[in-house]
C-alpha atoms as a PDB file:
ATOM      1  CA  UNK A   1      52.659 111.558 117.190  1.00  0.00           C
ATOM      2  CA  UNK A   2      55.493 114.033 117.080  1.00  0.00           C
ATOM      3  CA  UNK A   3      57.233 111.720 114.296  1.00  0.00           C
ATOM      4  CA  UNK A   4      54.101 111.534 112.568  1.00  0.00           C
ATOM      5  CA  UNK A   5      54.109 115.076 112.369  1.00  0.00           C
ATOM      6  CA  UNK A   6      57.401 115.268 111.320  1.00  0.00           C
ATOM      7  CA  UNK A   7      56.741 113.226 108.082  1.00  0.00           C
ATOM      8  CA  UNK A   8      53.740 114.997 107.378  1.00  0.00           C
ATOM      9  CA  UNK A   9      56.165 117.958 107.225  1.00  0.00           C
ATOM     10  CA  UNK A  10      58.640 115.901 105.325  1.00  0.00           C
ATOM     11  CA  UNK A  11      55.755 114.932 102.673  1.00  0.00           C
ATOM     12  CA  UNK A  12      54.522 118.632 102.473  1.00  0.00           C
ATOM     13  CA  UNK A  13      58.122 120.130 101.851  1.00  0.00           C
ATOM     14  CA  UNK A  14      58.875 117.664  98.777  1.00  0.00           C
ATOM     15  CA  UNK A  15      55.788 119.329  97.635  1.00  0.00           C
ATOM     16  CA  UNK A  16      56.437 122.673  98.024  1.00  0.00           C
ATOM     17  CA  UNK A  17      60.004 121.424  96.126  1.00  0.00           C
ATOM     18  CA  UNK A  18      57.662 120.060  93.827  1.00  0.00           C
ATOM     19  CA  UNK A  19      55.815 123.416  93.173  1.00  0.00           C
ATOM     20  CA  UNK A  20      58.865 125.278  92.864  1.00  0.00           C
ATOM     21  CA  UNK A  21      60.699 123.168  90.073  1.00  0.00           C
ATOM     22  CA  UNK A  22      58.619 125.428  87.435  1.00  0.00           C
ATOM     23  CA  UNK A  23      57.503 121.797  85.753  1.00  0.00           C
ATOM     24  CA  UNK A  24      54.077 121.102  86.798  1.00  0.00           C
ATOM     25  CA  UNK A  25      50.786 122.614  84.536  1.00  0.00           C
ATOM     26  CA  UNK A  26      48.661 124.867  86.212  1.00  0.00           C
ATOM     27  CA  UNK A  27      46.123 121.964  86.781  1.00  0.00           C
ATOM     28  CA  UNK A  28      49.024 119.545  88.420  1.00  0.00           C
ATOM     29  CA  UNK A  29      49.909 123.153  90.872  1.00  0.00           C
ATOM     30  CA  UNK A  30      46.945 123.401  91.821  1.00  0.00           C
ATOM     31  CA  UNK A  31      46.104 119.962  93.029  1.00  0.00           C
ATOM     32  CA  UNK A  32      49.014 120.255  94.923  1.00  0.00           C
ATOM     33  CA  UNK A  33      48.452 123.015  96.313  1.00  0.00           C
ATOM     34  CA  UNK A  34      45.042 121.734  97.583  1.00  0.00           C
ATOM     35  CA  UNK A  35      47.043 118.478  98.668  1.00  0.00           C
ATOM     36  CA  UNK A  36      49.268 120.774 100.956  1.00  0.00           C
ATOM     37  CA  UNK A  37      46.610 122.614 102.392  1.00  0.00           C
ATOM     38  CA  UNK A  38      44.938 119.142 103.427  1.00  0.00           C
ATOM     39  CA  UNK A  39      48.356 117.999 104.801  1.00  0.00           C
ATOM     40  CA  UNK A  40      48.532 121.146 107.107  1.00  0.00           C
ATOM     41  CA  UNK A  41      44.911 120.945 108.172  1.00  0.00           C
ATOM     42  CA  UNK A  42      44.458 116.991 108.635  1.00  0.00           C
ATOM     43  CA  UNK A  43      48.189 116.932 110.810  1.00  0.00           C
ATOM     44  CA  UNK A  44      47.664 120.500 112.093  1.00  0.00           C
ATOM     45  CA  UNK A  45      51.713 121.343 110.883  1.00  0.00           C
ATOM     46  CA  UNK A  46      53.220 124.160 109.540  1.00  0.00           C
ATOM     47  CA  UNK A  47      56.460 124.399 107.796  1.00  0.00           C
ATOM     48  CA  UNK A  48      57.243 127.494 110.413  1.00  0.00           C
ATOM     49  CA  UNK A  49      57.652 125.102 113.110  1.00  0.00           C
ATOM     50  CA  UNK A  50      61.401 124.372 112.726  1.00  0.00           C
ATOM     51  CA  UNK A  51      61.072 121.747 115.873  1.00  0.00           C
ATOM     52  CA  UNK A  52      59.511 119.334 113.187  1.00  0.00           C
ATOM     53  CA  UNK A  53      62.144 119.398 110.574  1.00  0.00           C
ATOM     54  CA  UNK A  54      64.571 116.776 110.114  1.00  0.00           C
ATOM     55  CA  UNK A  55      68.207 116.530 108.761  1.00  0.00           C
ATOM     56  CA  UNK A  56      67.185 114.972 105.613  1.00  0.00           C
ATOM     57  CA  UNK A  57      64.583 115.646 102.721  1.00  0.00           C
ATOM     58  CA  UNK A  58      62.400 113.088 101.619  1.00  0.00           C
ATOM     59  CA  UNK A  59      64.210 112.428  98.319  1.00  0.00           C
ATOM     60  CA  UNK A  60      67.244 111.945 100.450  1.00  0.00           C
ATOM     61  CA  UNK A  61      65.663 109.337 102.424  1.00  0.00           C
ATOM     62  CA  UNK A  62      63.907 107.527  99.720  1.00  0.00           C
ATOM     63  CA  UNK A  63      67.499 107.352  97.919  1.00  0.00           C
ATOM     64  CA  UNK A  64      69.162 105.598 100.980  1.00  0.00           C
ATOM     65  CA  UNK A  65      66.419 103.399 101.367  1.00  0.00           C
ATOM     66  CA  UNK A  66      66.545 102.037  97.855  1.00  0.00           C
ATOM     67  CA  UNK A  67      69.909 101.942  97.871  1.00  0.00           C
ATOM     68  CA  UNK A  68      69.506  99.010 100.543  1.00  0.00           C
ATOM     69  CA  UNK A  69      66.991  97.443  98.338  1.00  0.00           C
ATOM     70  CA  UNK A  70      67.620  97.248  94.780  1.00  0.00           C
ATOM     71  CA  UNK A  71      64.711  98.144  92.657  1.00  0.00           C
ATOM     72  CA  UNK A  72      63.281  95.446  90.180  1.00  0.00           C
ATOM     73  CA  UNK A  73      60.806  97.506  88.348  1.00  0.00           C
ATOM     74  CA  UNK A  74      62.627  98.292  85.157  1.00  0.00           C
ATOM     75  CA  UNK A  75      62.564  94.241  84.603  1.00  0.00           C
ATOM     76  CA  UNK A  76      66.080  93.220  85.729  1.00  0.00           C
ATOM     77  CA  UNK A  77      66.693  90.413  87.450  1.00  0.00           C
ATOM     78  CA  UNK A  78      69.605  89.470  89.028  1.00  0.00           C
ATOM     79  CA  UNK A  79      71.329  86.810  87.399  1.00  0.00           C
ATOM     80  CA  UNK A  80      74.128  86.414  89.742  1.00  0.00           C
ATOM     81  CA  UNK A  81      72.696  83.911  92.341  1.00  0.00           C
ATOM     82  CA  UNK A  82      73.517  80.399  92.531  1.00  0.00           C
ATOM     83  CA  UNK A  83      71.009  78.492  90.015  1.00  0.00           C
ATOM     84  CA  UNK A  84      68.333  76.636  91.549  1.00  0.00           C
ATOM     85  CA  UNK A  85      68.823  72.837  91.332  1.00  0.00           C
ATOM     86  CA  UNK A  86      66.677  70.241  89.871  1.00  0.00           C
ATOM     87  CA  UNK A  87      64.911  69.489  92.846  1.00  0.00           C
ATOM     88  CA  UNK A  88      64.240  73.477  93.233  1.00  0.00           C
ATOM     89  CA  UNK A  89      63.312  73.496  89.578  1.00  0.00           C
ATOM     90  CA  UNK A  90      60.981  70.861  90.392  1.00  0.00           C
ATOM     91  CA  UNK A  91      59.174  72.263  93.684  1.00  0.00           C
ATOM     92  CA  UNK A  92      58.821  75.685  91.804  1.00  0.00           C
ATOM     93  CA  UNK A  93      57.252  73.940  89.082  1.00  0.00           C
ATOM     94  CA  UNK A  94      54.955  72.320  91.194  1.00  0.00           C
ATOM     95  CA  UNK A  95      54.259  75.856  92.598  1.00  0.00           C
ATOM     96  CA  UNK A  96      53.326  76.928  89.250  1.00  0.00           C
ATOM     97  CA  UNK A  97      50.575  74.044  88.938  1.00  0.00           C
ATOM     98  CA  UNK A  98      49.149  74.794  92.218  1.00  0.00           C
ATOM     99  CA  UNK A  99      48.833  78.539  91.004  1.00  0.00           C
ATOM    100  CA  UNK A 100      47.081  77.532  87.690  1.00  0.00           C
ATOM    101  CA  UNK A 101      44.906  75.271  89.401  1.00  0.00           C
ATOM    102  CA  UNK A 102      43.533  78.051  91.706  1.00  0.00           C
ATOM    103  CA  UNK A 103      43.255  80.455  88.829  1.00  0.00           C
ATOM    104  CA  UNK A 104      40.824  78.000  86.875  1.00  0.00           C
ATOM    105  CA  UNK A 105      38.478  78.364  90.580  1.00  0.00           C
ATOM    106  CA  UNK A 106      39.180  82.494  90.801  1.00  0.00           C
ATOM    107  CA  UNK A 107      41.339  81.856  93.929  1.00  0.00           C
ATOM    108  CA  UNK A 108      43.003  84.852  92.969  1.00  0.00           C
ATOM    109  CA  UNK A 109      44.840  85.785  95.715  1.00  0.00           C
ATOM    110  CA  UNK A 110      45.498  81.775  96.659  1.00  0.00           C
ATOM    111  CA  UNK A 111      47.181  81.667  93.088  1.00  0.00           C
ATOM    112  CA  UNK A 112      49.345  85.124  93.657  1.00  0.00           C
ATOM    113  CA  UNK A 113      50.826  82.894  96.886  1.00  0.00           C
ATOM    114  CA  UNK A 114      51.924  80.088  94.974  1.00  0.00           C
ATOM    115  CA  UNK A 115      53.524  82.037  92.268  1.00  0.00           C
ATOM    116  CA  UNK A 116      55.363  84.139  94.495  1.00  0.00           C
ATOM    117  CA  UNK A 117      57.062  81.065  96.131  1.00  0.00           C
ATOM    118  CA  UNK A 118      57.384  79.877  92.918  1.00  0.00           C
ATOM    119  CA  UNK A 119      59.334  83.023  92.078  1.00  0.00           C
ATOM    120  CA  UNK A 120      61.343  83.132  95.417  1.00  0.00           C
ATOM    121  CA  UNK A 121      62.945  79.243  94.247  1.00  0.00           C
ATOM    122  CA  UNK A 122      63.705  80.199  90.657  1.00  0.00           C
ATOM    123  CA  UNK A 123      63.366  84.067  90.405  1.00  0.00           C
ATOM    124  CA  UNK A 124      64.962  83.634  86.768  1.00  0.00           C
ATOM    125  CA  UNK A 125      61.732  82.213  85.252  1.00  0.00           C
ATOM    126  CA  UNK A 126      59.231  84.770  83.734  1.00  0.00           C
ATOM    127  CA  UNK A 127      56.937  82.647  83.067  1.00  0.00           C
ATOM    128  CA  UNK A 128      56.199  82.936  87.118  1.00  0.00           C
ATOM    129  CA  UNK A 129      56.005  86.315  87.016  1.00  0.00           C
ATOM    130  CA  UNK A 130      53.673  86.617  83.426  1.00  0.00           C
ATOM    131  CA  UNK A 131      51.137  84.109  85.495  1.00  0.00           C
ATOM    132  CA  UNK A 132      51.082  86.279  88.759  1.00  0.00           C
ATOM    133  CA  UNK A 133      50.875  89.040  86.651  1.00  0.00           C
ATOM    134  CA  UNK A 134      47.255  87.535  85.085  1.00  0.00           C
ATOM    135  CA  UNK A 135      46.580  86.943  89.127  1.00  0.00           C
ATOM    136  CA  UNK A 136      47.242  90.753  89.625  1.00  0.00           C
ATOM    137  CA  UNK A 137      44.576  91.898  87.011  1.00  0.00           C
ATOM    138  CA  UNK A 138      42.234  89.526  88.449  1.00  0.00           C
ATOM    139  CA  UNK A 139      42.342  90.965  91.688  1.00  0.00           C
ATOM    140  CA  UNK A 140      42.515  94.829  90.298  1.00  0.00           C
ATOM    141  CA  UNK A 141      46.257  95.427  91.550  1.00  0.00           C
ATOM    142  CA  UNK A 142      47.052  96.437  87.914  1.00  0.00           C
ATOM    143  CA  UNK A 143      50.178  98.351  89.016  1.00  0.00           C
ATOM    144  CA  UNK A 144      51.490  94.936  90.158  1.00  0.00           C
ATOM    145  CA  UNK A 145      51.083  93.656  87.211  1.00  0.00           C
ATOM    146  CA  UNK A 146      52.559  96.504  85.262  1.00  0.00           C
ATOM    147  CA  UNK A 147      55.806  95.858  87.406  1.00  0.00           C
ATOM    148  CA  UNK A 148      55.613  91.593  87.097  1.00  0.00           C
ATOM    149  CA  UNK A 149      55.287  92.278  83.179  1.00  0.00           C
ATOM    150  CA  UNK A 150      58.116  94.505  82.974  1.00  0.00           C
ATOM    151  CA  UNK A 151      60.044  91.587  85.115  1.00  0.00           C
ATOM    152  CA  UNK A 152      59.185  88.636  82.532  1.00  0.00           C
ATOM    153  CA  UNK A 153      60.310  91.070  80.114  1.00  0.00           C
ATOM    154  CA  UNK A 154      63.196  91.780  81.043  1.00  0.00           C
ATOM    155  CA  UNK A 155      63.916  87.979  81.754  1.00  0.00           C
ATOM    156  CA  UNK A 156      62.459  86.987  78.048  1.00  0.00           C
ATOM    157  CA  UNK A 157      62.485  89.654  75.578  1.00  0.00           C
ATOM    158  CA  UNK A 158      60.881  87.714  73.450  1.00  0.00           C
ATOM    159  CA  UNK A 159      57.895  86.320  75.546  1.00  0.00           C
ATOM    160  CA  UNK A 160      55.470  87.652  73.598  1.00  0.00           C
ATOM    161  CA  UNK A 161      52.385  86.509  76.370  1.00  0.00           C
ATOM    162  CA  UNK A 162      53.907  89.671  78.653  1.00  0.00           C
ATOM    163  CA  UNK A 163      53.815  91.957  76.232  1.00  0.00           C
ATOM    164  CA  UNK A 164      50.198  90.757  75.888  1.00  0.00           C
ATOM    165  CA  UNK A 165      49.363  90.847  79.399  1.00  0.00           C
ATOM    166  CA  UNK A 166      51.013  94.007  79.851  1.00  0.00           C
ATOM    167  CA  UNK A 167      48.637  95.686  77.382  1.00  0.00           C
ATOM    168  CA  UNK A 168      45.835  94.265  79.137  1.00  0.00           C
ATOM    169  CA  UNK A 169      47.024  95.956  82.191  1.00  0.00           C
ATOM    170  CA  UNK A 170      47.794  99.295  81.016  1.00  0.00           C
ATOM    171  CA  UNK A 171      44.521  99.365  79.243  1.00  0.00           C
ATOM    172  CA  UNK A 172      42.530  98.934  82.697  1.00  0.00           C
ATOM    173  CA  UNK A 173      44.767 102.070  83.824  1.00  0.00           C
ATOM    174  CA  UNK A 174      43.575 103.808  81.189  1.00  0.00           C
ATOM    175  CA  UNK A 175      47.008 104.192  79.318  1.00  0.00           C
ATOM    176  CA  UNK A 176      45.550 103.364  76.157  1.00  0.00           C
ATOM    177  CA  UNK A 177      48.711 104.781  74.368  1.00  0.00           C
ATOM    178  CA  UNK A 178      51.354 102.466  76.120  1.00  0.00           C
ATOM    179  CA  UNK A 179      48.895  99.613  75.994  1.00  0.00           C
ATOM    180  CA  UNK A 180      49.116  99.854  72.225  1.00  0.00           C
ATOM    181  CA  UNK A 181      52.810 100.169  71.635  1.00  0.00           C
ATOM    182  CA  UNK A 182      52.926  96.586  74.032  1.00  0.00           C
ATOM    183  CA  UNK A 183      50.164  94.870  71.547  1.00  0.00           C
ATOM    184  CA  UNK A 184      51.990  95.456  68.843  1.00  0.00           C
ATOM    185  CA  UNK A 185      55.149  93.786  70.274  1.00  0.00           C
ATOM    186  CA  UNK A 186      53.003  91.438  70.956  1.00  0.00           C
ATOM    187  CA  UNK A 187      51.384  90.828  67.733  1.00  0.00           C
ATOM    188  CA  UNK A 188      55.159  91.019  66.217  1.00  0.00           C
ATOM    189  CA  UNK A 189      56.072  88.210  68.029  1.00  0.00           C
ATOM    190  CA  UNK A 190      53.235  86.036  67.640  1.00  0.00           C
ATOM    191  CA  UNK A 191      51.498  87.293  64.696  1.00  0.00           C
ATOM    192  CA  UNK A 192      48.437  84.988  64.795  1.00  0.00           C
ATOM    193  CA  UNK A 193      47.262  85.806  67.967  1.00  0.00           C
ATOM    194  CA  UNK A 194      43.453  86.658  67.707  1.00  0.00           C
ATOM    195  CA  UNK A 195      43.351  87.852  71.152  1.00  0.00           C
ATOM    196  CA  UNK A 196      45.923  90.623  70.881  1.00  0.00           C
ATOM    197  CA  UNK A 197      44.750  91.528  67.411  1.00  0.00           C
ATOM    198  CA  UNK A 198      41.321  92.430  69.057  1.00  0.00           C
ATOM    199  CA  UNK A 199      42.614  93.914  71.922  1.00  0.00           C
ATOM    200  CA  UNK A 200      45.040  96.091  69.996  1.00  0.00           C
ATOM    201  CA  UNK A 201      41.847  96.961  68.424  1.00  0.00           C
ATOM    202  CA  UNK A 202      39.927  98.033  71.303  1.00  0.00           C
ATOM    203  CA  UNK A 203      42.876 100.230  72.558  1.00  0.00           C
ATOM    204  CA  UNK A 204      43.052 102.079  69.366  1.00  0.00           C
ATOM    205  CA  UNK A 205      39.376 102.934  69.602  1.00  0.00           C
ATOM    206  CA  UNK A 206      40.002 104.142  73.336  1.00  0.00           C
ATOM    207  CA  UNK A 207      42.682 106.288  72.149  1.00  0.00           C
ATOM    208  CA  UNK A 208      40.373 108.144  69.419  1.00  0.00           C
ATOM    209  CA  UNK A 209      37.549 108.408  71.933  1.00  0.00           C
ATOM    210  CA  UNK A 210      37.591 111.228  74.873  1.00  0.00           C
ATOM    211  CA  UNK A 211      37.558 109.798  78.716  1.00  0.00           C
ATOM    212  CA  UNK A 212      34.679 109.624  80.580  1.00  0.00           C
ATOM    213  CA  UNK A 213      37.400 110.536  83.679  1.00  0.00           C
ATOM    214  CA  UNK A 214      39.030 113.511  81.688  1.00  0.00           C
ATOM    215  CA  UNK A 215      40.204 116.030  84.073  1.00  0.00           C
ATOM    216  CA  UNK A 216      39.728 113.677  86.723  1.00  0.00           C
ATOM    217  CA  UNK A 217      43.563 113.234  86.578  1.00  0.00           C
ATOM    218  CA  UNK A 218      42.661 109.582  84.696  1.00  0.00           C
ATOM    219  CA  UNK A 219      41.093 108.103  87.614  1.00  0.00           C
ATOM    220  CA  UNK A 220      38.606 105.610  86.675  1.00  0.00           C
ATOM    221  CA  UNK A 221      35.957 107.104  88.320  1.00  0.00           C
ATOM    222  CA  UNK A 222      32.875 105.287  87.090  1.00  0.00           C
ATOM    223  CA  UNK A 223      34.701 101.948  88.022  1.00  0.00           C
ATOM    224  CA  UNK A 224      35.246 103.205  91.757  1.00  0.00           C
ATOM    225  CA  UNK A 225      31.685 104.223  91.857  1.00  0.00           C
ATOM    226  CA  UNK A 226      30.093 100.888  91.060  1.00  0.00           C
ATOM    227  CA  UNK A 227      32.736  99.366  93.139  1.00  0.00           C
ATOM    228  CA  UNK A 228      30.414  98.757  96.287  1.00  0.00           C
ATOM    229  CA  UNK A 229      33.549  98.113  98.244  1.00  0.00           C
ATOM    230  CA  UNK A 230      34.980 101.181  97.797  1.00  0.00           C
ATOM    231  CA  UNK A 231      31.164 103.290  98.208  1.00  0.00           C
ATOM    232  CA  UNK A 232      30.715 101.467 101.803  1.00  0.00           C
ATOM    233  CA  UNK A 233      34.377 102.444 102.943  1.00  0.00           C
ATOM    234  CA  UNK A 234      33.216 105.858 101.507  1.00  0.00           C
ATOM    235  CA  UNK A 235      30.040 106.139 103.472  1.00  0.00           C
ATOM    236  CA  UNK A 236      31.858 104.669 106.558  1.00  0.00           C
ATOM    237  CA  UNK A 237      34.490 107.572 106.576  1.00  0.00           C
ATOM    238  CA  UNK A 238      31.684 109.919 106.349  1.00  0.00           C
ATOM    239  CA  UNK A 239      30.324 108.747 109.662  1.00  0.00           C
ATOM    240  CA  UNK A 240      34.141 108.893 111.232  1.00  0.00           C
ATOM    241  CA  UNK A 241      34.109 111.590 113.886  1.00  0.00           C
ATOM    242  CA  UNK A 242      37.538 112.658 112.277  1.00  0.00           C
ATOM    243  CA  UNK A 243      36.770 113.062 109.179  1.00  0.00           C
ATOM    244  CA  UNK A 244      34.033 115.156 109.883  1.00  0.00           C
ATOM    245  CA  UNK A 245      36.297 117.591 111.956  1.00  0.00           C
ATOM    246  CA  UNK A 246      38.268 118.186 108.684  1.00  0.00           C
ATOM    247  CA  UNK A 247      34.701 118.136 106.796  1.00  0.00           C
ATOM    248  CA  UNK A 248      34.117 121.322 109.447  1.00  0.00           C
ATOM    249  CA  UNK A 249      37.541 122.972 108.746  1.00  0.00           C
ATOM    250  CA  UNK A 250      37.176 122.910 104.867  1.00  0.00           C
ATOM    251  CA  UNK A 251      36.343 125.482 102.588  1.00  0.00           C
ATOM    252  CA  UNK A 252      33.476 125.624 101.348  1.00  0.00           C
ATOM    253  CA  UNK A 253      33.929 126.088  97.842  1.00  0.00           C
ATOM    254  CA  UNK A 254      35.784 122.283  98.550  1.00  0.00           C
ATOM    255  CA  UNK A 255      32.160 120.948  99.731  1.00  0.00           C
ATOM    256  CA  UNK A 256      30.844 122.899  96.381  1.00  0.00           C
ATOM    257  CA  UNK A 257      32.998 120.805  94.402  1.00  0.00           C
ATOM    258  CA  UNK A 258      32.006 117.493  95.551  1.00  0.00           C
ATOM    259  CA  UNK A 259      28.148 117.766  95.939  1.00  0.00           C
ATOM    260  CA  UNK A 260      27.354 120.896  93.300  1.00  0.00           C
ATOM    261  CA  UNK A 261      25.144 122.691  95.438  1.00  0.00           C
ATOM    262  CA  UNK A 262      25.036 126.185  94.036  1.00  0.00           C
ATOM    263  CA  UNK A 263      26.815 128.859  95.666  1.00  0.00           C
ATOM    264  CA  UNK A 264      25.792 132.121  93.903  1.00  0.00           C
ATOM    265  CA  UNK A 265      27.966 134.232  95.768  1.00  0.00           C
ATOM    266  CA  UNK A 266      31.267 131.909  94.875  1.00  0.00           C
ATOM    267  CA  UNK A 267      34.012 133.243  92.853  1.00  0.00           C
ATOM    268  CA  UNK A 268      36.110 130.571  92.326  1.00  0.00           C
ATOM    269  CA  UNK A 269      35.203 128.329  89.206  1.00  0.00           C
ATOM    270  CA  UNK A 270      35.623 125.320  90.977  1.00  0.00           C
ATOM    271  CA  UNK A 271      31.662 124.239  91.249  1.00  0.00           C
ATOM    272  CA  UNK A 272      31.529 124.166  87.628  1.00  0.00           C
ATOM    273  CA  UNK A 273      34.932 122.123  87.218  1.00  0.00           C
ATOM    274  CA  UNK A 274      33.187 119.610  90.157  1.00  0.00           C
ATOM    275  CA  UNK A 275      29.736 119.086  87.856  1.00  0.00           C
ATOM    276  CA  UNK A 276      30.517 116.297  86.191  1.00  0.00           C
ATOM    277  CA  UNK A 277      32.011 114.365  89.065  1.00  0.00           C
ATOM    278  CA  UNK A 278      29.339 115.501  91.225  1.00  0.00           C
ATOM    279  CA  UNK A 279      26.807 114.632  88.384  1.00  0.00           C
ATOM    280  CA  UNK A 280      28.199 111.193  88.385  1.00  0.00           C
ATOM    281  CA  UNK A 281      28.272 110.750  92.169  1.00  0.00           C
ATOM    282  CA  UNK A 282      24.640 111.500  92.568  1.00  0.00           C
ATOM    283  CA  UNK A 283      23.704 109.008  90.018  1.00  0.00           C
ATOM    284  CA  UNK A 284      25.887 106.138  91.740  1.00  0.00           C
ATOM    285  CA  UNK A 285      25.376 106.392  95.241  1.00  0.00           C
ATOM    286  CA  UNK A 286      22.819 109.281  96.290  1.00  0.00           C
ATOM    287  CA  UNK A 287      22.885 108.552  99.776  1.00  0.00           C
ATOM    288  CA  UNK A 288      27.045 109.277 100.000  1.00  0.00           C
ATOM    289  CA  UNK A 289      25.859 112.769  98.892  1.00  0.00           C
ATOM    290  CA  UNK A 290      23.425 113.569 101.020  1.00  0.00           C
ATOM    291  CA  UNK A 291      25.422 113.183 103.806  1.00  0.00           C
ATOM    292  CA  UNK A 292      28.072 115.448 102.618  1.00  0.00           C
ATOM    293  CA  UNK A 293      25.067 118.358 101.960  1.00  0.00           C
ATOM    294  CA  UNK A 294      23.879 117.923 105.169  1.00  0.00           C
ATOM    295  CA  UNK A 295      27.275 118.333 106.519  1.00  0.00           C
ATOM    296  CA  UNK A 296      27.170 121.790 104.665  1.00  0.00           C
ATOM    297  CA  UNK A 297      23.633 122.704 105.680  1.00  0.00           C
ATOM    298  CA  UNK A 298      24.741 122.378 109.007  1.00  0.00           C
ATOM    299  CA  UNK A 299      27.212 124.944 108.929  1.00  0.00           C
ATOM    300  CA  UNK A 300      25.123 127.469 106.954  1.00  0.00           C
ATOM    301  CA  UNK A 301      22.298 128.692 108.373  1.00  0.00           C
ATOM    302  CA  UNK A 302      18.963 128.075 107.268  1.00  0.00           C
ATOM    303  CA  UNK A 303      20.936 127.642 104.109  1.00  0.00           C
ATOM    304  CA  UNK A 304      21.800 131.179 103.635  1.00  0.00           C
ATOM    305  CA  UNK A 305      24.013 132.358 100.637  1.00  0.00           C
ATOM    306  CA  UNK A 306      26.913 132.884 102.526  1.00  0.00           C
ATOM    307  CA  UNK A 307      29.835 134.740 100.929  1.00  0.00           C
ATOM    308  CA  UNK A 308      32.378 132.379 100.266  1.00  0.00           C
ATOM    309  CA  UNK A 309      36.313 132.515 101.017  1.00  0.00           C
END
């Protein structure tokens, strides 16, 4: 537990770093704030307690880790191992196949298997990574996709199917902006493409029109909310005897945010910043939210106005 503790410390002084560097907007400051406040209460640290502090920061470690492991994500591949031979060539091929073949039945994550072997025989062919890439989206790992994009890419500058693919995957992270510039390089190199022409088209329009998750820090917030695996996991934390020891230790202007019960008394503006999300909450899953005001009723007294911190 102790080194538990001691990364918790670790993760909350990069963030104090963070808050320092005079780069953040007010908004990003104050969710970090919030973040280190959760830190202190959910490991009970504090940054006083020198007998948790280690020799190194977190950026420290983080740069002597990747300095054992390479990173890939900017695309590069590294073009000095031994080329596979024919009979490689051949088996990774075969891969490839098996991969398409579960695609065409949505065996998703079947598919994502046989491409990464695929990938691990002849890691110089982005056509592997463009197809596990489509496999990604499928599954919602769009980040992964993102990164096996920016691989092919950097393998085949000129393969216009990962630019295509890449806008498709930026778009479902709302980066309507990047998805576009990646269309267009897409359309440039295969200029009769109907698909990206209408999907460059659809991320234009995104662009023009406001975010339904603006303010939300661009989290997709309507897809989580009709995502019923993520609304069970959230009503099965809600009954998890831990979380409802931090539930007791929060503010509750915090509660306020989440559920928008009125708190007259309140000072802070945060129930009206919480409306919409809360609005949106109680529409998708009504029953998540009444647990979390009877968590608060709980604690107040025949639901007394209670001054608030």
């Amino acid at each position: 537990m102790t080194d538990t503790k001691r990364l918790a410390i670790s993760i909350i002084q990069f963030l104090h770093d963070q808050l320092g560097s005079g780069s953040l907007s007010s908004d990003a400051q104050e969710s970090l704030e919030v973040a280190v406040q959760c830190l202190e209460t959910a490991f009970e640290v504090s940054t006083d307690d020198q007998t948790l502090s280690v020799t190194q920061t977190l950026p420290e470690i983080f740069a002597s880790a990747t300095q054992k492991h390479p990173d890939t994500s900017q695309g590069k591949i590294n073009t000095a191992t031994d080329s596979p031979t024919e009979e490689e060539v051949a088996e990774a091929e075969r891969l490839k196949t098996d991969g398409n073949d579960q695609m065409k039945v949505e065996k998703f994550g079947a598919a994502v298997e046989f491409y990464s072997k695929a990938i691990a025989i002849n890691p110089q062919n982005a056509v592997y990574y463009c197809n596990r890439a489509a496999a990604y989206s499928k599954l919602g790992n769009y980040a992964g996709a993102v990164q096996d994009c920016e691989l092919a890419i950097g393998i085949d500058p000129n393969y216009s199917k990962a630019y295509g693919r890449m806008g498709l995957a930026l778009a479902s992270l709302n980066k309507h902006i990047e998805a576009v510039g990646y269309y267009k390089k897409a359309l440039e190199l295969d200029p009769e493409n109907d698909t990206y022409k209408s999907n460059l088209k659809i991320a234009e329009q995104k662009m023009e029109t406001p975010s339904p998750t603006g303010g939300m820090g661009g989290v997709d917030l309507a897809g989580l909310l009709s995502n019923p695996g993520f609304m069970n996991m959230a009503s099965g934390l809600m009954n998890n005897p831990q979380v409802q020891q931090l539930i007791n230790k929060m503010h509750f202007c915090d509660l306020y945010l989440v559920t928008a019960i009125p708190s007259p008394r309140c000072v802070c503006p945060c129930p009206f910043r919480g409306q919409q999300f809360a609005q949106q909450m109680q529409q998708q899953n009504p029953e998540l939210i009444e647990q979390l005001r009877s968590q608060i009723h709980s604690r107040t007294p025949s639901g007394s106005n209670e001054e608030q911190p």
